[in-house]
Protein backbone atom coordinates (compact mmCIF):
# COMPACT_ATOMS: atom_id res chain seq x y z
CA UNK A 1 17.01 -24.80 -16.61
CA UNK A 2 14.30 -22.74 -15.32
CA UNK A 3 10.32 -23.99 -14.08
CA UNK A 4 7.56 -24.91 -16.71
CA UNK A 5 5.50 -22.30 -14.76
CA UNK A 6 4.98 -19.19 -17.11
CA UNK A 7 3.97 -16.32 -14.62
CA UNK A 8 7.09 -17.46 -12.78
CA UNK A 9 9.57 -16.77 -15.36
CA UNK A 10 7.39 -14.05 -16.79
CA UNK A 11 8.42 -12.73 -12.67
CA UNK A 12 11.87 -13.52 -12.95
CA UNK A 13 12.99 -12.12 -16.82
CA UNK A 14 11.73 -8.80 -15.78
CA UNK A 15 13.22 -9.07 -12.04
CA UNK A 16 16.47 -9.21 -14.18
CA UNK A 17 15.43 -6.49 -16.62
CA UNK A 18 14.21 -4.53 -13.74
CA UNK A 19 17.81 -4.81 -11.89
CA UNK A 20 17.23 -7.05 -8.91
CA UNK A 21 20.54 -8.09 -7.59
CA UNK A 22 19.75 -9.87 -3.84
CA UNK A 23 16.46 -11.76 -3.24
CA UNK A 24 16.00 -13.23 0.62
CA UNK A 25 14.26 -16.68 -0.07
CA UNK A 26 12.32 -18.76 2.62
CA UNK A 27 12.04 -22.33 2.74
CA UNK A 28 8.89 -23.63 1.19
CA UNK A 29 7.11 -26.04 -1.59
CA UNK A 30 4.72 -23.82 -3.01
CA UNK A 31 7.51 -20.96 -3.94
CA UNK A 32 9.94 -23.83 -4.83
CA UNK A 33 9.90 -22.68 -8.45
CA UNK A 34 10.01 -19.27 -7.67
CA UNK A 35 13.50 -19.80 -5.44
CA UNK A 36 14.53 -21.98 -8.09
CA UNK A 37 14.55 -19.52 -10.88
CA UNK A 38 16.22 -16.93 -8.72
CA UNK A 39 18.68 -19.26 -8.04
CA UNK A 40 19.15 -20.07 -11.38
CA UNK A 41 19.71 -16.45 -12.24
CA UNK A 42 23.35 -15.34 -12.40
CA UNK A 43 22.86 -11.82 -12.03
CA UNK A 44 20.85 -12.26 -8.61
CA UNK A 45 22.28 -13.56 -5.68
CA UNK A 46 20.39 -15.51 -2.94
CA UNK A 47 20.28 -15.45 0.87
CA UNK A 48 18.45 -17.82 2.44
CA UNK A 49 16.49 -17.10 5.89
CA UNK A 50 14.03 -19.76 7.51
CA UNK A 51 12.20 -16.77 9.51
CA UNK A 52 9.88 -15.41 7.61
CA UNK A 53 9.70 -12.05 10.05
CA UNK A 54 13.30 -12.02 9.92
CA UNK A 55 13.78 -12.63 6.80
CA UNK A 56 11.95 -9.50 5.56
CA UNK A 57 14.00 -6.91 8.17
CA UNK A 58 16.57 -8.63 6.51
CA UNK A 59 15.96 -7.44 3.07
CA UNK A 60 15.08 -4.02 4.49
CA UNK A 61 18.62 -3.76 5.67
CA UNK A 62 19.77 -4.69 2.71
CA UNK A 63 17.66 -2.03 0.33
CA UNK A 64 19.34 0.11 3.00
CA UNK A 65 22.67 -0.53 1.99
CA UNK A 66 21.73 -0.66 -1.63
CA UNK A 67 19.58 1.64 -2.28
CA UNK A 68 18.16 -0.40 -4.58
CA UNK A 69 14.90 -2.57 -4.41
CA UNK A 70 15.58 -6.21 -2.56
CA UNK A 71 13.55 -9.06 -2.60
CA UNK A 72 11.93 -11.29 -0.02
CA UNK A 73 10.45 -14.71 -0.88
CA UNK A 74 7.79 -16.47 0.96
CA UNK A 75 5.35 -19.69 0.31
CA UNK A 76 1.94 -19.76 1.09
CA UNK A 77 -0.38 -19.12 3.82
CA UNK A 78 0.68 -17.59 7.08
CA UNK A 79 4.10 -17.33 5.92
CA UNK A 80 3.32 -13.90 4.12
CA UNK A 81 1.39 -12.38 7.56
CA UNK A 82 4.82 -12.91 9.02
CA UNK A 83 6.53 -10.15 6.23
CA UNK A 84 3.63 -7.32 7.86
CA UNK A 85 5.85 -5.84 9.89
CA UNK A 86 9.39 -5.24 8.16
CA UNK A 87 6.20 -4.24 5.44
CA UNK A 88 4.92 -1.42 7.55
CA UNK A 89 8.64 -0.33 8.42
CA UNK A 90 9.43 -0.22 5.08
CA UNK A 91 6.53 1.51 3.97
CA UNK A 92 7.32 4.31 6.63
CA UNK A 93 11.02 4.51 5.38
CA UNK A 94 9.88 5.24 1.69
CA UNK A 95 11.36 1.44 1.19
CA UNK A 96 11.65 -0.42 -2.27
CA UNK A 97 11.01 -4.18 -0.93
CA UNK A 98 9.85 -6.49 -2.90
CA UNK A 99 7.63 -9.17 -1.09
CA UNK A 100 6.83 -11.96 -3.67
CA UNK A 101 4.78 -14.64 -2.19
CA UNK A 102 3.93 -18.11 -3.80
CA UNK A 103 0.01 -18.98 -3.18
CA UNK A 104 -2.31 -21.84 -4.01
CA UNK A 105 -4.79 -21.67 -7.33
CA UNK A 106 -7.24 -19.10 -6.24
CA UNK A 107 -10.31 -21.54 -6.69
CA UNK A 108 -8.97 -23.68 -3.59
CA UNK A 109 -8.99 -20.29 -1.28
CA UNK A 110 -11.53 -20.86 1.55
CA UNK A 111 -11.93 -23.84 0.65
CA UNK A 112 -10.11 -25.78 3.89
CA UNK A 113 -7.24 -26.49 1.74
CA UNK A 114 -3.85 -26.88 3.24
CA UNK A 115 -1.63 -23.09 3.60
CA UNK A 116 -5.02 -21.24 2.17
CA UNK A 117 -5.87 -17.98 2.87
CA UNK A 118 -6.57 -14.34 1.04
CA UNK A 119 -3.08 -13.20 0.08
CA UNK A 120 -3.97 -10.91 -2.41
CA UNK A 121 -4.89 -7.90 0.11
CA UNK A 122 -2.81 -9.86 2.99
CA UNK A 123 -0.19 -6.50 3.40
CA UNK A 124 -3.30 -3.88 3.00
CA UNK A 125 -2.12 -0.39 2.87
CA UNK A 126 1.51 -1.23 4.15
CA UNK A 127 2.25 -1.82 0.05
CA UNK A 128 2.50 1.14 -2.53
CA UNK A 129 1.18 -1.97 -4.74
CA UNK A 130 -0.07 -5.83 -4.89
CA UNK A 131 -0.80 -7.34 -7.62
CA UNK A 132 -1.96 -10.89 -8.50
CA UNK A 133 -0.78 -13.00 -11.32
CA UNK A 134 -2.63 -14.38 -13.33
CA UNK A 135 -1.36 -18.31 -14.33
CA UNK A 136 -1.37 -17.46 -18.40
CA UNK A 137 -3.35 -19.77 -21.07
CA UNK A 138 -2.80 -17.14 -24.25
CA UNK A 139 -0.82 -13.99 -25.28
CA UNK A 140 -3.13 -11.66 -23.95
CA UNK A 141 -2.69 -13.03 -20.20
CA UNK A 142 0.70 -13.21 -20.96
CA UNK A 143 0.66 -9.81 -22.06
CA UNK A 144 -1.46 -9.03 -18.47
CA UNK A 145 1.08 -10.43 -16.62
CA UNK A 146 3.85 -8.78 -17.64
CA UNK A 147 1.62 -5.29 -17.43
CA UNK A 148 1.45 -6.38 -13.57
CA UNK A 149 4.92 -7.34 -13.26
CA UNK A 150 6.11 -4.02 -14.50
CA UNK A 151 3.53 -1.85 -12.47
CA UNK A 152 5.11 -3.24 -8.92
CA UNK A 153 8.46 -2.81 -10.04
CA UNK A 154 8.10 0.93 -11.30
CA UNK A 155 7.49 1.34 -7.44
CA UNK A 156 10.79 2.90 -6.23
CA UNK A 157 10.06 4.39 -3.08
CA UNK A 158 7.78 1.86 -1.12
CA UNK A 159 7.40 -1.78 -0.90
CA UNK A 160 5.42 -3.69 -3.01
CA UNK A 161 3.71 -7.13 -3.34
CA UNK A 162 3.55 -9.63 -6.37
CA UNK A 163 1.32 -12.22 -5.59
CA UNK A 164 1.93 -15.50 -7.40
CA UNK A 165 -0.65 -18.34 -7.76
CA UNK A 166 1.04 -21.35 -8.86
CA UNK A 167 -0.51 -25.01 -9.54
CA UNK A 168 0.91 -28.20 -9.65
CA UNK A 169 2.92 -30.03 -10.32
CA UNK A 170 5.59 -27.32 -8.86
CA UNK A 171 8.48 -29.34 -9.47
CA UNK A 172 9.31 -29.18 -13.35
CA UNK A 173 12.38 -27.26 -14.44
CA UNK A 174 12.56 -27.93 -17.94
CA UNK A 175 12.39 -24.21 -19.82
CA UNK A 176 15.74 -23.42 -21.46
CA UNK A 177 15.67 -20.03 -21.47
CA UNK A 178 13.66 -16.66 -19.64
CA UNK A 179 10.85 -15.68 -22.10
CA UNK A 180 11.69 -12.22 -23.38
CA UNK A 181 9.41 -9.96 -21.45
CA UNK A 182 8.92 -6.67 -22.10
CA UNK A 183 10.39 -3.93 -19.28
CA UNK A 184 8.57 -0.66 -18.67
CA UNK A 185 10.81 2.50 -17.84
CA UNK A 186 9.96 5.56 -15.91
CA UNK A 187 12.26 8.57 -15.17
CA UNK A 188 11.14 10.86 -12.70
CA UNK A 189 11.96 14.61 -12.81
CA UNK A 190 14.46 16.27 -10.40
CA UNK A 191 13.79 19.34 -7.99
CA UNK A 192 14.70 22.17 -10.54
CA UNK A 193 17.04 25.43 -9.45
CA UNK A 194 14.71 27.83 -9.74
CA UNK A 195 12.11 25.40 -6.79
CA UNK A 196 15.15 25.33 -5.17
CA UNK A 197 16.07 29.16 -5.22
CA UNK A 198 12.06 29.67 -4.77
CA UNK A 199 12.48 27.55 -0.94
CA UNK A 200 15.82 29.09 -0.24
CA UNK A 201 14.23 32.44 -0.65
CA UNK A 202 11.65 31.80 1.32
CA UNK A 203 13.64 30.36 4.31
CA UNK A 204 15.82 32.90 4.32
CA UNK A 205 13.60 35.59 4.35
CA UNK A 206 11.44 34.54 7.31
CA UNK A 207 12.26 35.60 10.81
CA UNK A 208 12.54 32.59 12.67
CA UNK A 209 13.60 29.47 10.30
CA UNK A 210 14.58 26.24 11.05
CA UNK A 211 15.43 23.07 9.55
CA UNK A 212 14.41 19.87 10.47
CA UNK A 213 15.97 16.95 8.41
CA UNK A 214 14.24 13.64 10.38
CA UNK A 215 14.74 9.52 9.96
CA UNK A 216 16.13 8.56 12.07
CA UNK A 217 18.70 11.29 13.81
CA UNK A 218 17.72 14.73 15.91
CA UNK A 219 20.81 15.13 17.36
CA UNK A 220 20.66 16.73 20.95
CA UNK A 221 17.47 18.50 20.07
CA UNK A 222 15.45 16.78 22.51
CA UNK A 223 17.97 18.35 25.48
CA UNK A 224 17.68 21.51 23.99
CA UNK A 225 13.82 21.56 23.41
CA UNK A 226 13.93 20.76 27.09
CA UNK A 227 16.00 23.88 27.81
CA UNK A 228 14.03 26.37 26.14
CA UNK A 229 11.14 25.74 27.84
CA UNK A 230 8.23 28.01 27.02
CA UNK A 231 10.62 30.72 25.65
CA UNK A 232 9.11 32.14 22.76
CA UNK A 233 11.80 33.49 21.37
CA UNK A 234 13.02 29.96 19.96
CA UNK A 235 9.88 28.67 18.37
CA UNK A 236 10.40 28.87 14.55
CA UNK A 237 7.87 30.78 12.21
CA UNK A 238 8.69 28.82 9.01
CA UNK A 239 10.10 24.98 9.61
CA UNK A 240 11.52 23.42 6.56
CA UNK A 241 10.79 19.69 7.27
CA UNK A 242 12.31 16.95 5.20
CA UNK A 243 10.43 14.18 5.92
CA UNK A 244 11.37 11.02 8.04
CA UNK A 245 10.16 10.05 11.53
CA UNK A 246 11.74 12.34 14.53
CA UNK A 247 12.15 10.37 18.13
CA UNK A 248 11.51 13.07 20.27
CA UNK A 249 7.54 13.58 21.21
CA UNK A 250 8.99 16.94 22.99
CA UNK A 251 10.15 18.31 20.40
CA UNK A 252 7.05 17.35 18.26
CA UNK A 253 5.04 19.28 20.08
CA UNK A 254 7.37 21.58 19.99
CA UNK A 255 7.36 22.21 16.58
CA UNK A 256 3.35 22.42 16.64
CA UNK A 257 3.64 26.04 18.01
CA UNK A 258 5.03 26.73 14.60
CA UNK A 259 3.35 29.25 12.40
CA UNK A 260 3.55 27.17 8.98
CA UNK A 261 5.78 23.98 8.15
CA UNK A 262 6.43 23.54 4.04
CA UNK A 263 7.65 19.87 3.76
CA UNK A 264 9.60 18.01 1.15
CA UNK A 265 9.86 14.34 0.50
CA UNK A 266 10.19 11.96 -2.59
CA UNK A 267 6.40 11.03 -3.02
CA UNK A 268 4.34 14.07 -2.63
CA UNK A 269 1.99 12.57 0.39
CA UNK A 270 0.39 14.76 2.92
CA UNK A 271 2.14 13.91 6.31
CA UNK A 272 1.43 16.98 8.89
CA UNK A 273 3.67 15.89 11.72
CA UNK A 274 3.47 19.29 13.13
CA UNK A 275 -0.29 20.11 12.50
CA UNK A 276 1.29 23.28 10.90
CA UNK A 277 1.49 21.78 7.05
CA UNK A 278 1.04 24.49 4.27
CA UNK A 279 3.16 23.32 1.21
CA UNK A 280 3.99 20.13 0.14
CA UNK A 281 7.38 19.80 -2.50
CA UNK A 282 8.15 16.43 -4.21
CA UNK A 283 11.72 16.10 -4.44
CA UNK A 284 14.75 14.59 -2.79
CA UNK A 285 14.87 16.52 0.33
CA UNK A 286 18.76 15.70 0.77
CA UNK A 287 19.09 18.06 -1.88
CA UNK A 288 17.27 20.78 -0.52
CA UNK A 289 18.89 20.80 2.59
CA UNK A 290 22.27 21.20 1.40
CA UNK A 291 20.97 23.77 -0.48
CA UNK A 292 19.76 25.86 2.33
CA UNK A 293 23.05 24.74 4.47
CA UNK A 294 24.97 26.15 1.51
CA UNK A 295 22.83 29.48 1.75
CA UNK A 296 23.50 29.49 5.31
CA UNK A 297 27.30 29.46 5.15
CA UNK A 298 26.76 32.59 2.44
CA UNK A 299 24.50 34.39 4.62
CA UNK A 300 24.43 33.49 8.52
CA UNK A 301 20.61 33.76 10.19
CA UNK A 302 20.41 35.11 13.13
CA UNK A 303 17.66 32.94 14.15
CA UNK A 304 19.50 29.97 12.98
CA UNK A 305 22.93 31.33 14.87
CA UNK A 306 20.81 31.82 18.13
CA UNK A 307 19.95 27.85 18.05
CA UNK A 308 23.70 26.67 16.94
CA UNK A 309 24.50 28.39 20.32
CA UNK A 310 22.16 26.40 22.16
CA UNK A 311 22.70 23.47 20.88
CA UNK A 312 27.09 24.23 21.60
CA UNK A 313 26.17 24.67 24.90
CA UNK A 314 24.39 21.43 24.93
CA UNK A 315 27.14 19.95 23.46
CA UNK A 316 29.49 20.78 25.83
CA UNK A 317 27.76 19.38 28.74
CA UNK A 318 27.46 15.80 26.82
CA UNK A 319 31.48 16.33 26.24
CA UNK A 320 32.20 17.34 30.26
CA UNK A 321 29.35 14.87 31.58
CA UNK A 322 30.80 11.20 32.48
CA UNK A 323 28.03 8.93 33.38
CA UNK A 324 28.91 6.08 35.39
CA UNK A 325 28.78 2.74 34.10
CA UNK A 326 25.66 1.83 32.18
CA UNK A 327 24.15 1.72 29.15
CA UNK A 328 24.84 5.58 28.50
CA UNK A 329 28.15 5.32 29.31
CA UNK A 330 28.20 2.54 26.90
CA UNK A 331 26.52 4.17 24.04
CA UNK A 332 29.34 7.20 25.17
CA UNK A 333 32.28 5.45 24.80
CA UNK A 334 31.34 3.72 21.16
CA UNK A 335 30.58 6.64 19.76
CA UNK A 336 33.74 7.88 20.69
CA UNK A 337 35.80 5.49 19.15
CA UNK A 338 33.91 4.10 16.38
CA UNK A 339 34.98 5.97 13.26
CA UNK A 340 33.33 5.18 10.04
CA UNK A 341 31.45 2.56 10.13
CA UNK A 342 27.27 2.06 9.23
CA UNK A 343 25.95 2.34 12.69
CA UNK A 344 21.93 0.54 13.54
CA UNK A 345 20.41 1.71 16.71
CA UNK A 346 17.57 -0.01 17.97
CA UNK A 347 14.32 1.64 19.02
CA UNK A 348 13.65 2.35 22.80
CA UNK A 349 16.57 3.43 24.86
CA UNK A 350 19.32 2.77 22.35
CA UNK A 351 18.23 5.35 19.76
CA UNK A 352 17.39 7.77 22.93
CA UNK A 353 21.15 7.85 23.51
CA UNK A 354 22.38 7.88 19.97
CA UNK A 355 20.11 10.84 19.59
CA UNK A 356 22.79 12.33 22.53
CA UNK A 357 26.21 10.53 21.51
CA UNK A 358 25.65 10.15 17.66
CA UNK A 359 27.04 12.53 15.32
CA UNK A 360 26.86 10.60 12.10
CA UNK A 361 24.38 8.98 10.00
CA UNK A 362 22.96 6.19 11.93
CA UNK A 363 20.38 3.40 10.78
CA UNK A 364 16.94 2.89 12.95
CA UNK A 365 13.52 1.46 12.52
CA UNK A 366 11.42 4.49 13.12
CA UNK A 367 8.53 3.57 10.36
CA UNK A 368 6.47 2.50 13.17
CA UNK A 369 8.92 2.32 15.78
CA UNK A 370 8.78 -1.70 16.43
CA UNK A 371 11.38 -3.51 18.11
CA UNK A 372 10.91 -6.96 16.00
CA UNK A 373 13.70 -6.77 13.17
CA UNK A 374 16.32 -4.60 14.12
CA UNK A 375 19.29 -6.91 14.28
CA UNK A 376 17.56 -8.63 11.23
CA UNK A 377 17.99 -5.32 9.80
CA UNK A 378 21.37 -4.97 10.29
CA UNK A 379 22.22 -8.67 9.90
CA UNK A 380 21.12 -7.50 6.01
CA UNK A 381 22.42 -4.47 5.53
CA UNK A 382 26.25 -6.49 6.72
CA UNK A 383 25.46 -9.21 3.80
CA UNK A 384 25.42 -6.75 1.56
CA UNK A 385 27.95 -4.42 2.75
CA UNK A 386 31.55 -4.86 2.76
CA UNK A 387 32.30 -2.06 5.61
CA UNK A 388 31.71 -3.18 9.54
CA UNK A 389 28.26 -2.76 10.54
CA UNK A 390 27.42 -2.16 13.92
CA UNK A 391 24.36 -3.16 15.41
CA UNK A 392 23.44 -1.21 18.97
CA UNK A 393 20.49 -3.14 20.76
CA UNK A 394 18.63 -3.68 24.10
CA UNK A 395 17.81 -6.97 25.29
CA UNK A 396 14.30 -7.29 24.98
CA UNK A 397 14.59 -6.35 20.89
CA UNK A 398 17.40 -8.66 20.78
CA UNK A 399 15.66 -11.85 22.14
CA UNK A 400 12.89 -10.94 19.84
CA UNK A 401 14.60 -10.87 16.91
CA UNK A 402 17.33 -13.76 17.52
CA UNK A 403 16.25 -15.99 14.65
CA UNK A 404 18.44 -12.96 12.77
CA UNK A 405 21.27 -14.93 13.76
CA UNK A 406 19.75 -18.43 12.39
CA UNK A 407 21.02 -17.89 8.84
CA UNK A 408 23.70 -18.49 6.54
CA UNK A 409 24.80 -15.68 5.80
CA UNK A 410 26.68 -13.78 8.39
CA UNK A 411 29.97 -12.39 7.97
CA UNK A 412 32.53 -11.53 10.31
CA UNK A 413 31.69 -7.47 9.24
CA UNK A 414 28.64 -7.58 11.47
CA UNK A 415 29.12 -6.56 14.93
CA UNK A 416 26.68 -6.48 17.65
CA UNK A 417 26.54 -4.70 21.16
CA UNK A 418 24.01 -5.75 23.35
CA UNK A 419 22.48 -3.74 26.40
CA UNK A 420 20.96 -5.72 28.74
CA UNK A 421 19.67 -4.44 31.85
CA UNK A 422 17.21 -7.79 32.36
CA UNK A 423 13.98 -5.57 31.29
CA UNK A 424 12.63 -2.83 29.14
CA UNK A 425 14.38 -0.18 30.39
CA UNK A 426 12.63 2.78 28.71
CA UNK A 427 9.49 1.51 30.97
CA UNK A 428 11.12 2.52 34.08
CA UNK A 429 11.07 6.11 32.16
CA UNK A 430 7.58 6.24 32.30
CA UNK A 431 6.10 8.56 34.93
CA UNK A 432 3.46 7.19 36.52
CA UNK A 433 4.06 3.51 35.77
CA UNK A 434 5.81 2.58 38.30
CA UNK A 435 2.49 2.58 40.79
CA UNK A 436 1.44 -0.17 38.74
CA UNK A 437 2.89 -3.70 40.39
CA UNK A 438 2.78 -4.91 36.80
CA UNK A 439 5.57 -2.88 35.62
CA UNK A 440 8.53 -5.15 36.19
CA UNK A 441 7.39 -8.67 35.59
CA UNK A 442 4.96 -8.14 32.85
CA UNK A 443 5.31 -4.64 31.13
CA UNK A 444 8.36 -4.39 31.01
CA UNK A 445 9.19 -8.25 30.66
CA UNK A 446 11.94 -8.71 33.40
CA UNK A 447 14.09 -11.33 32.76
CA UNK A 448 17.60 -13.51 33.37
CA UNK A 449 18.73 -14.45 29.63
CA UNK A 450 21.84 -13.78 28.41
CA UNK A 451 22.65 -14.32 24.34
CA UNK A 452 25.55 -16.72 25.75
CA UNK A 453 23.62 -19.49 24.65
CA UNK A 454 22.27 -18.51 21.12
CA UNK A 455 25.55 -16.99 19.68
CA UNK A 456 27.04 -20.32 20.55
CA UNK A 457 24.68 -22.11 18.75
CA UNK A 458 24.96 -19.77 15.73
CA UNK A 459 28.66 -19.61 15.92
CA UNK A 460 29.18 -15.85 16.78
CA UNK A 461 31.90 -14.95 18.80
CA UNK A 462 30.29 -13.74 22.50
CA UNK A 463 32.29 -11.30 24.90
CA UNK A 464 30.54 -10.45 28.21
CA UNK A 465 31.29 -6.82 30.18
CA UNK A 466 30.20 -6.48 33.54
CA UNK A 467 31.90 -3.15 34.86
CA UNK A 468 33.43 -0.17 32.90
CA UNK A 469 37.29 -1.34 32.27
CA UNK A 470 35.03 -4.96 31.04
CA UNK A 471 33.22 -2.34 28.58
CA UNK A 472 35.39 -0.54 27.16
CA UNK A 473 37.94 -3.10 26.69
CA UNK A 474 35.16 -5.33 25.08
CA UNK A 475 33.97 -2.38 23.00
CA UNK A 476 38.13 -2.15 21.76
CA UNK A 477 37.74 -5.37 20.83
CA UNK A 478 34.32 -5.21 18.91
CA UNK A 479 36.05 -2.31 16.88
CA UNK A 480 39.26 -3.65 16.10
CA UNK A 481 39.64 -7.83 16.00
CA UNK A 482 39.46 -9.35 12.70
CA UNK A 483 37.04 -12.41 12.10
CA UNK A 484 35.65 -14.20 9.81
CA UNK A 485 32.36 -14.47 12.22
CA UNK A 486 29.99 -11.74 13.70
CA UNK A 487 31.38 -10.89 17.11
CA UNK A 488 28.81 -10.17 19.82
CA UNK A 489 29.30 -7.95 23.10
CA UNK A 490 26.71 -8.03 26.06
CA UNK A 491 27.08 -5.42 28.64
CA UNK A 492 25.20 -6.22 31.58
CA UNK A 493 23.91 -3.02 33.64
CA UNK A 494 21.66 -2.28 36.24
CA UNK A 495 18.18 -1.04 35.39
CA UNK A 496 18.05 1.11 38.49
CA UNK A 497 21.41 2.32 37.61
CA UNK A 498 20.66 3.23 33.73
CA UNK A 499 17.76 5.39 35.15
CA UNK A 500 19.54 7.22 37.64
CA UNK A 501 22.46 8.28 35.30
CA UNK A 502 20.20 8.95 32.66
CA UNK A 503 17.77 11.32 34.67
CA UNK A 504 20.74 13.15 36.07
CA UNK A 505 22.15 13.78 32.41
CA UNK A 506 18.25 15.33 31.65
CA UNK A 507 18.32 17.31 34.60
CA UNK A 508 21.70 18.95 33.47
CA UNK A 509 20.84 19.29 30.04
CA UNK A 510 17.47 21.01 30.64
CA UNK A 511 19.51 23.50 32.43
CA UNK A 512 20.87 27.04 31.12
CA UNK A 513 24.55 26.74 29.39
CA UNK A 514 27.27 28.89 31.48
CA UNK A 515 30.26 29.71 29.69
C-alpha cells in the first residue's frame, strides 16, 4: 500500500519509470510518506543514513559507481541546507543526484511554524533544476506535476531538486496501486566521426599539442611542470582539455601560457580554466581522447614524444626514490600492491600523493575541493559496489565526516586507510604560514584523536601502524583479509616528518632527469 498523498506517488511512479534503483532516505515525519513509498517500491532499494550531510556524499558515491542518477531523501527545514555541499560537489562532477526534500504547505512558510523555511531556492545554482510540487486538486495540476517531475529527471548530468510540499495528515497508506504517470524521454546525440576526425586533425596538425584529460588524476604532471621551469619549449600551442577539475595550481598556470585551449565536456558550458578558451565541443570527452590516443599510436608527435620523455624520467625517480616512513611512503606502498580495486583519495595531502603514486583511475572530490564527505563518498560507492573499495584519507577529513560510519549499510568491501599526522598537514606546506603562531592549534586544527574509539562503536574492524614493518603489514592486511565488516587502518606519522620527506621528493623531482 502506498500514501493517500498524490504528488507523492505522482514522484514515485515516474522515479520507477525514470529508472531509479537506490534512494538514501533520512529519518523524518514530514518525508515519512515519501520514504514509505520508496520503500514500498520493489524495484528501488533503500539505504538509510541519519546524517543528512553524509547522507548526500553518500549518494554521490553511489551515482559514482552507477552511473546512474541516485536519490537522497530529506524532511523539512534545515535538514535540506545540510545536502549543499555533496550538492555543489556534485554539481562540479557533472553529477545526476537527486535531492528530494519533504516541506511544509507553502502558506505556513515564514510563518514561525515548526521546520519552516524557503526550500524551494534552498540549493541555488548548485542544481541543474528545482522544482516545486504542487499538492494536486484536478487533472490539470496533476498533469503539472507530472510535467515537473519529468523536467528534473531528464537532468542527466547534474543534480537536481524536487521539492515536495506535503500536508497532513502524513500518515495514510491506503492507495493500492502507483497512478500511471506519464514518462518523458530524451536521447541526446553522440559526438559524430567526422567532429571527431575535424579535432583529431586539428591536434595533430599543431606544433605543440597536448592533452589534458582532468577529474580527478594529473599524474606526475605537477613534478614535471616543476621541472620545466620557464622553458618555452614545453608550453603547448593547442591544449585539448576534457573537462574535470586538475589539482595542481602549477600546472594551471601553466597551461595559461597556452596559445588557445578547445575544450570538450558533456554539457556545452563555458569553463576557461586556462584563460586560453576558443572552442567549446559537447560530447563525451572519454571518447575523444581515445580518439586522439589512437591517432597518436598511428602517427607519433614529436611534441607529444618530447613530454612522454619527461614525464619517464619523472617516473623513474618516483620508482628509485624511498621515502622514509610517513604518509608518502604510505600512499607508496598501497599503490604498489593494490591491484584492481575502486580507489577514493581524499582532498589535501592524500590526492597530492596519489597524483605521484596513482596510476589508475582513482575517485576524489575535486567539485569544490571540500573535505566534508569523502569517506561518505566512498562508504556509497562500497554499498553499491560489489568490488573492494578503498578509501585513502587524512585525519582532519576523516573526523569530519565520521557520521559516514553511523549507518547500516556497510559491508565488509569497504576499506579505509587513515593518515593521521594529528593536524592538517598540507598547512605546514604553506610558505609563509608558519610565521603565524596560529598555524598549529587553530589553522591547521592540531589534535590527539585516534578513530579507535568510533570504529568500535560502529563495529569496523581498527588496525593501528606506528612504524614502517606496522604499515605495510597493516596495509597486507587491509588488501587481503576477508570480512564481513569494513576494516579500518590508521597510520600514525609525524607532521614534521611528512614535510621533510615530501619536500625532499619535490626538490628531486624539480630536478633534470640523468640517464
Amino acid at each position: 500500500m502506498y500514501s493517500d498523498k498524490e504528488n507523492v506517488n505522482i514522484l514515485t511512479a515516474l522515479l520507477v519509470k525514470h529508472g531509479i534503483r537506490h534512494a538514501v532516505v533520512c529519518p523524518g515525519s514530514r518525508n515519512a510518506p515519501i520514504v514509505h513509498n520508496l520503500n514500498e517500491c520493489p524495484n528501488i532499494t533503500c539505504y538509510p543514513v541519519t546524517d543528512e550531510r553524509s547522507a548526500a556524499f553518500y549518494a554521490l558515491g553511489m551515482t559514482q559507481a552507477t552511473g546512474c542518477p541516485v536519490v537522497v531523501c530529506v524532511t523539512s527545514g534545515t535538514a535540506l541546507l545540510n545536502v549543499a555541499p555533496a550538492a555543489a560537489e556534485a554539481y562540479y562532477q557533472h553529477q545526476p543526484l537527486v535531492v528530494i526534500s519533504a516541506d511544509r504547505p507553502q502558506q505556513w512558510i515564514d510563518q514561525l511554524d515548526g521546520q519552516t523555511l524557503p526550500q524551494g531556492d534552498a540549493l541555488g545554482r548548485f542544481v541543474e533544476t528545482a522544482v516545486m510540487l504542487p499538492e494536486p486538486r484536478d487533472d490539470e495540476e496533476r498533469w503539472y506535476c507530472q510535467r515537473l517531475v519529468n523536467e528534473a529527471l531528464l537532468r542527466k548530468t547534474r543534480p537536481v531538486h524536487i521539492n515536495v510540499p506535503i500536508s497532513e495528515p502524513l500518515f495514510h497508506f491506503t492507495t493500492q496501486e502507483l497512478p500511471e504517470a506519464n514518462k518523458i524521454d530524451w536521447q541526446p546525440a553522440d559526438i559524430s566521426s567526422i567532429a571527431l576526425n575535424h579535432i583529431a586533425h586539428i591536434f595533430m596538425q599543431a606544433k605543440r599539442p597536448m592533452l589534458i584529460c582532468g577529474q580527478p588524476l594529473n599524474p606526475l604532471m605537477d613534478e614535471a611542470v616543476a621541472q620545466v621551469k620557464d622553458d618555452e619549449r614545453y608550453v603547448p600551442d593547442f591544449v585539448l582539455y576534457t573537462g574535470g577539475t586538475i589539482v595542481s595550481k602549477r600546472m594551471k598556470r601553466f597551461l595559461r601560457k597556452a596559445k588557445e585551449t578547445w575544450l570538450v565536456n558533456s554539457t556545452g558550458e563555458v569553463t576557461d580554466t586556462f584563460m586560453n578558451l576558443s572552442n567549446i565541443i559537447q560530447g563525451d570527452g572519454e571518447v575523444v581522447a581515445d580518439y586522439i590516443r589512437f591517432m597518436l599510436e598511428q602517427q607519433p608527435h614529436p611534441f607529444v614524444r618530447q613530454w612522454e620523455e619527461l614525464l619517464a624520467g619523472i617516473r623513474h625517480k618516483v620508482e628509485v626514490f624511498e621515502p622514509a616512513y610517513s604518509q608518502m611512503a604510505t600512499v607508496k606502498y598501497f599503490e604498489e600492491h593494490v591491484g584492481k580495486a575502486a580507489v577514493h583519495y581524499a582532498n589535501s595531502t592524500a590526492i597530492r600523493l596519489a597524483n605521484i603514486y596513482a596510476r589508475h583511475q582513482v575517485y576524489c572530490n575535486r567539485g569544490v575541493n571540500g573535505i566534508e564527505g569523502s569517506l561518505s563518498t566512498a562508504a556509497g560507492f562500497s554499498a553499491v559496489s560489489d568490488e573492494r573499495v578503498y578509501c585513502i584519507i587524512g585525519d582532519l577529513s576523516f573526523f569530519y565526516d565520521q557520521n559516514a560510519l553511523w549507518n547500516s549499510n556497510l559491508r565488509g568491501n569497504l576499506r579505509i586507510l587513515l593518515m593521521n599526522n594529528g593536524r592538517g598537514g598540507i598547512f605546514n606546506m604553506l610558505p609563509g604560514l608558519e610565521k603565524s603562531p596560529a598555524r598549529d592549534t587553530i589553522v591547521a586544527a592540531q589534535h590527539n584523536t585516534t578513530a579507535e574509539g568510533i570504529c568500535r562503536q560502529n563495529n569496523v574492524i581498527y588496525l593501528q601502524a606506528k612504524d614502517m614493518e606496522q604499515m605495510r603489514c597493516g596495509i597486507d592486511q587491509l588488501l587481503s583479509e576477508d570480512s564481513q565488516r569494513p576494516i579500518l587502518l590508521e597510520v600514525m606519522t609525524d607532521a614534521a616528518a611528512d614535510e621533510s620527506v615530501y619536500k625532499t621528493f619535490s626538490v628531486l623531482a624539480s630536478q633534470p632527469s640523468v640517464f
